[in-house]
C-alpha atoms as a PDB file:
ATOM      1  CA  UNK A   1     -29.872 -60.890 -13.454  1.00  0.00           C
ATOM      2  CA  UNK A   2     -27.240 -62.042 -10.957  1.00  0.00           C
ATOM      3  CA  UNK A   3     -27.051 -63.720  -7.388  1.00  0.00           C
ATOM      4  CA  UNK A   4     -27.448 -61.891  -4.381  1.00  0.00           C
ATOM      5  CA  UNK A   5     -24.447 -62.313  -2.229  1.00  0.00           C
ATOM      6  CA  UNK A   6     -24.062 -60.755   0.940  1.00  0.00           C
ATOM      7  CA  UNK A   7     -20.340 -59.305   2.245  1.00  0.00           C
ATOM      8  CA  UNK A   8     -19.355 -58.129   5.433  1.00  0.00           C
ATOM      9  CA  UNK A   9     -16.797 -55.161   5.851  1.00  0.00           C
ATOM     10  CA  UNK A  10     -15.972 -54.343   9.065  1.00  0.00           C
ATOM     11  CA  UNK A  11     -18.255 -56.485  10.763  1.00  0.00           C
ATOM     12  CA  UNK A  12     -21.397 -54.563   9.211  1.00  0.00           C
ATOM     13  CA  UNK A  13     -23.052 -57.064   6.055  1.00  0.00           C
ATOM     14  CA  UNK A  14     -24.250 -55.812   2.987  1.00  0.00           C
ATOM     15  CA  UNK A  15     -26.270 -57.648   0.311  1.00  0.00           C
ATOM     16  CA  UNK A  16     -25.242 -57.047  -3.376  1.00  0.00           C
ATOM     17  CA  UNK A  17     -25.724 -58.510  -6.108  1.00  0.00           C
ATOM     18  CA  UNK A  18     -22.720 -60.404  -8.439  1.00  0.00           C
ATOM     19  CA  UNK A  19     -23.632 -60.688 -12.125  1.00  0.00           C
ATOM     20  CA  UNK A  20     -21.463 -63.597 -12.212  1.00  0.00           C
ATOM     21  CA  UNK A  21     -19.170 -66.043 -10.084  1.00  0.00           C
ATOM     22  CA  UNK A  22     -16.256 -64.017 -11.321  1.00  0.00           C
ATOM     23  CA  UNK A  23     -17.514 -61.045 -10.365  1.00  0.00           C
ATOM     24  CA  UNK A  24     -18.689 -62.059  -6.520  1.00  0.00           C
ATOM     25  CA  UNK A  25     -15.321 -63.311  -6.378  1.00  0.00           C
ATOM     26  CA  UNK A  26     -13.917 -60.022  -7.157  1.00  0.00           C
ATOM     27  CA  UNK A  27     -16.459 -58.398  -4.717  1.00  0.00           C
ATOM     28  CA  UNK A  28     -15.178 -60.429  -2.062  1.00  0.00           C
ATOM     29  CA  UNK A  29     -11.743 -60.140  -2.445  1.00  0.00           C
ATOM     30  CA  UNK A  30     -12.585 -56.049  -2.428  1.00  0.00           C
ATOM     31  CA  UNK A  31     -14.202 -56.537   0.714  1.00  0.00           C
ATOM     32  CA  UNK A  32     -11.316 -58.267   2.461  1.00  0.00           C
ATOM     33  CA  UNK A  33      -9.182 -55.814   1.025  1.00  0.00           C
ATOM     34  CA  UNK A  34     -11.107 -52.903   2.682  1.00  0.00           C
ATOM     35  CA  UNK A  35     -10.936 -54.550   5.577  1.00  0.00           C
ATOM     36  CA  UNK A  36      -7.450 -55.517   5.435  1.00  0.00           C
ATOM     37  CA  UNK A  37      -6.404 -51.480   4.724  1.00  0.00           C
ATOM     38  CA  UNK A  38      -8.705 -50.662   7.350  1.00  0.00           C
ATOM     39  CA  UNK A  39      -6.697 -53.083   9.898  1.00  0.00           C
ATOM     40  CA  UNK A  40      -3.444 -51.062   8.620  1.00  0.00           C
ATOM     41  CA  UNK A  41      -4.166 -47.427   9.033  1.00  0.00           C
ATOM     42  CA  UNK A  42      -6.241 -48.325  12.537  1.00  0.00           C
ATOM     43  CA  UNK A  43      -2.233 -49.188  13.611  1.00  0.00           C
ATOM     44  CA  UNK A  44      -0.928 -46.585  11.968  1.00  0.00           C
ATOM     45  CA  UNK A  45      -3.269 -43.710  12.785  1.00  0.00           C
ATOM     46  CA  UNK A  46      -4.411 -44.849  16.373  1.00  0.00           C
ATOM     47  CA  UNK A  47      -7.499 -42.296  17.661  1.00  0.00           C
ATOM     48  CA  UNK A  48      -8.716 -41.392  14.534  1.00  0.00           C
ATOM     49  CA  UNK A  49     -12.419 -42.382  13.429  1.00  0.00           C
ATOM     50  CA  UNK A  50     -13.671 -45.023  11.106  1.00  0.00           C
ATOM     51  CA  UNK A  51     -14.869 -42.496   9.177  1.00  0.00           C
ATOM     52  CA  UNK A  52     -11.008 -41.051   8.937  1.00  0.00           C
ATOM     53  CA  UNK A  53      -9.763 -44.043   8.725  1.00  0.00           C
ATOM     54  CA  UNK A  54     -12.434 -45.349   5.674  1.00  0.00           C
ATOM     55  CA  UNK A  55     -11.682 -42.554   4.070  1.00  0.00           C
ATOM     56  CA  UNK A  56      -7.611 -42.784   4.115  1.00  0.00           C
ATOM     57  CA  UNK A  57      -8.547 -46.274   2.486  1.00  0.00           C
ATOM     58  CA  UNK A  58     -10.871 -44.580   0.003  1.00  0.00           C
ATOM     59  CA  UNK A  59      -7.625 -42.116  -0.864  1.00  0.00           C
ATOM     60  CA  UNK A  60      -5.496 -44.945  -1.013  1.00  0.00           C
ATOM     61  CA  UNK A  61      -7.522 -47.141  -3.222  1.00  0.00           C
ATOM     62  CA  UNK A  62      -8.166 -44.271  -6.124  1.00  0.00           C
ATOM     63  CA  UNK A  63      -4.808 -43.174  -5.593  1.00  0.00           C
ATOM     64  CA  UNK A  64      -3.876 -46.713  -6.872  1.00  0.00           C
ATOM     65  CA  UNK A  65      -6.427 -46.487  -9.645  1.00  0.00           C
ATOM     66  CA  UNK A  66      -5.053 -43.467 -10.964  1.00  0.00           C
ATOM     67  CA  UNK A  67      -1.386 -44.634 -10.787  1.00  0.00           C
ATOM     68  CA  UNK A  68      -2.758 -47.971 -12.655  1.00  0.00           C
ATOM     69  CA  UNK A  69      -4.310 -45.829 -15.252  1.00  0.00           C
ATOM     70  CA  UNK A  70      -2.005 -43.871 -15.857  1.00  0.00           C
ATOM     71  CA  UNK A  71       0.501 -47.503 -16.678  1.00  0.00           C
ATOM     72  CA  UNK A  72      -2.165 -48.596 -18.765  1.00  0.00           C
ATOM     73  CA  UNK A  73      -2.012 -45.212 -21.306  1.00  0.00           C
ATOM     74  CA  UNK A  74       1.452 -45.387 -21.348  1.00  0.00           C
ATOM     75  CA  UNK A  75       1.513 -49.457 -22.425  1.00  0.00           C
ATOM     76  CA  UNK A  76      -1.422 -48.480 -24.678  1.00  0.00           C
ATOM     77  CA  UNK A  77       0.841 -45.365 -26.511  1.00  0.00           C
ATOM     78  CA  UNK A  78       3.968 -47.751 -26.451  1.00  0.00           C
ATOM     79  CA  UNK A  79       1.552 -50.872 -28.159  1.00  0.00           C
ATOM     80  CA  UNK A  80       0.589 -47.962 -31.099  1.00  0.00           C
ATOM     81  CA  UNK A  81       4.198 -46.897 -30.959  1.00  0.00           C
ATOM     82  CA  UNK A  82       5.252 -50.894 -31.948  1.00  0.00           C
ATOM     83  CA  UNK A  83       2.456 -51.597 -33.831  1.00  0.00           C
ATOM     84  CA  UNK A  84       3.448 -48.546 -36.524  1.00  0.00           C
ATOM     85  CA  UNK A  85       7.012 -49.531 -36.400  1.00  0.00           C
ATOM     86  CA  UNK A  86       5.891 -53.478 -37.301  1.00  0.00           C
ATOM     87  CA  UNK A  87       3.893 -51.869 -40.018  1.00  0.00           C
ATOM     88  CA  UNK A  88       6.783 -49.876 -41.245  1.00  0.00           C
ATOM     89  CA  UNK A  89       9.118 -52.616 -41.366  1.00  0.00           C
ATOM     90  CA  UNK A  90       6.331 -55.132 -42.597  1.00  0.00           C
ATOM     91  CA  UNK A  91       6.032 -52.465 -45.356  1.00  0.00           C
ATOM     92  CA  UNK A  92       9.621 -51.609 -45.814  1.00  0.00           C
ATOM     93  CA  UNK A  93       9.822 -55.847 -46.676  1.00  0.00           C
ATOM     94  CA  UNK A  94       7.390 -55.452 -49.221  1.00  0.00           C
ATOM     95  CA  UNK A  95       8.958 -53.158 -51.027  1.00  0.00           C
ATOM     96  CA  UNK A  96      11.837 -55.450 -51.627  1.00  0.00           C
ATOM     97  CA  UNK A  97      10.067 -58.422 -52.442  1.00  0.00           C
END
């Protein structure tokens, strides 16, 4: 079981709880970050709603994700891409030993 931490975002607190001291560090850094986006599109996109505004963050946020995870198949398909042509050439050395 963790520690219960408590956050604000957006002046409203929220108790969670961190499983470990990396983790509520990474919790609160999320937290600012919402907050921080929030600040952004309220200058951007003056009259619209927290709820608007929330959810351009929201948008923004898994729009990264997917743009991250999409990086991370390609590294992954370029590591089994290099890790077959090591093999090959580690094999190919064999051969003339």
């Amino acid at each position: 079981m963790g520690q219960r931490i408590t956050i604000k975002i957006l002046d409203r607190k929220f108790t969670l709880e961190a499983e470990s001291p990396e983790k509520e560090h990474d919790i609160r850094v999320a937290a600012e970050n919402v907050d921080r986006k929030y600040l952004d599109y309220l200058k951007t996109f003056p009259g619209k709603t927290s709820d608007e505004i929330l959810s351009f963050v929201a948008l923004n946020s898994f729009i990264r994700i997917a743009e991250l995870e999409k990086t991370i198949e390609e590294m992954r398909k370029g590591e089994d891409d290099l890790q077959a042509r090591l093999r090959s050439y580690l094999g190919n050395i064999e051969k003339k030993l």
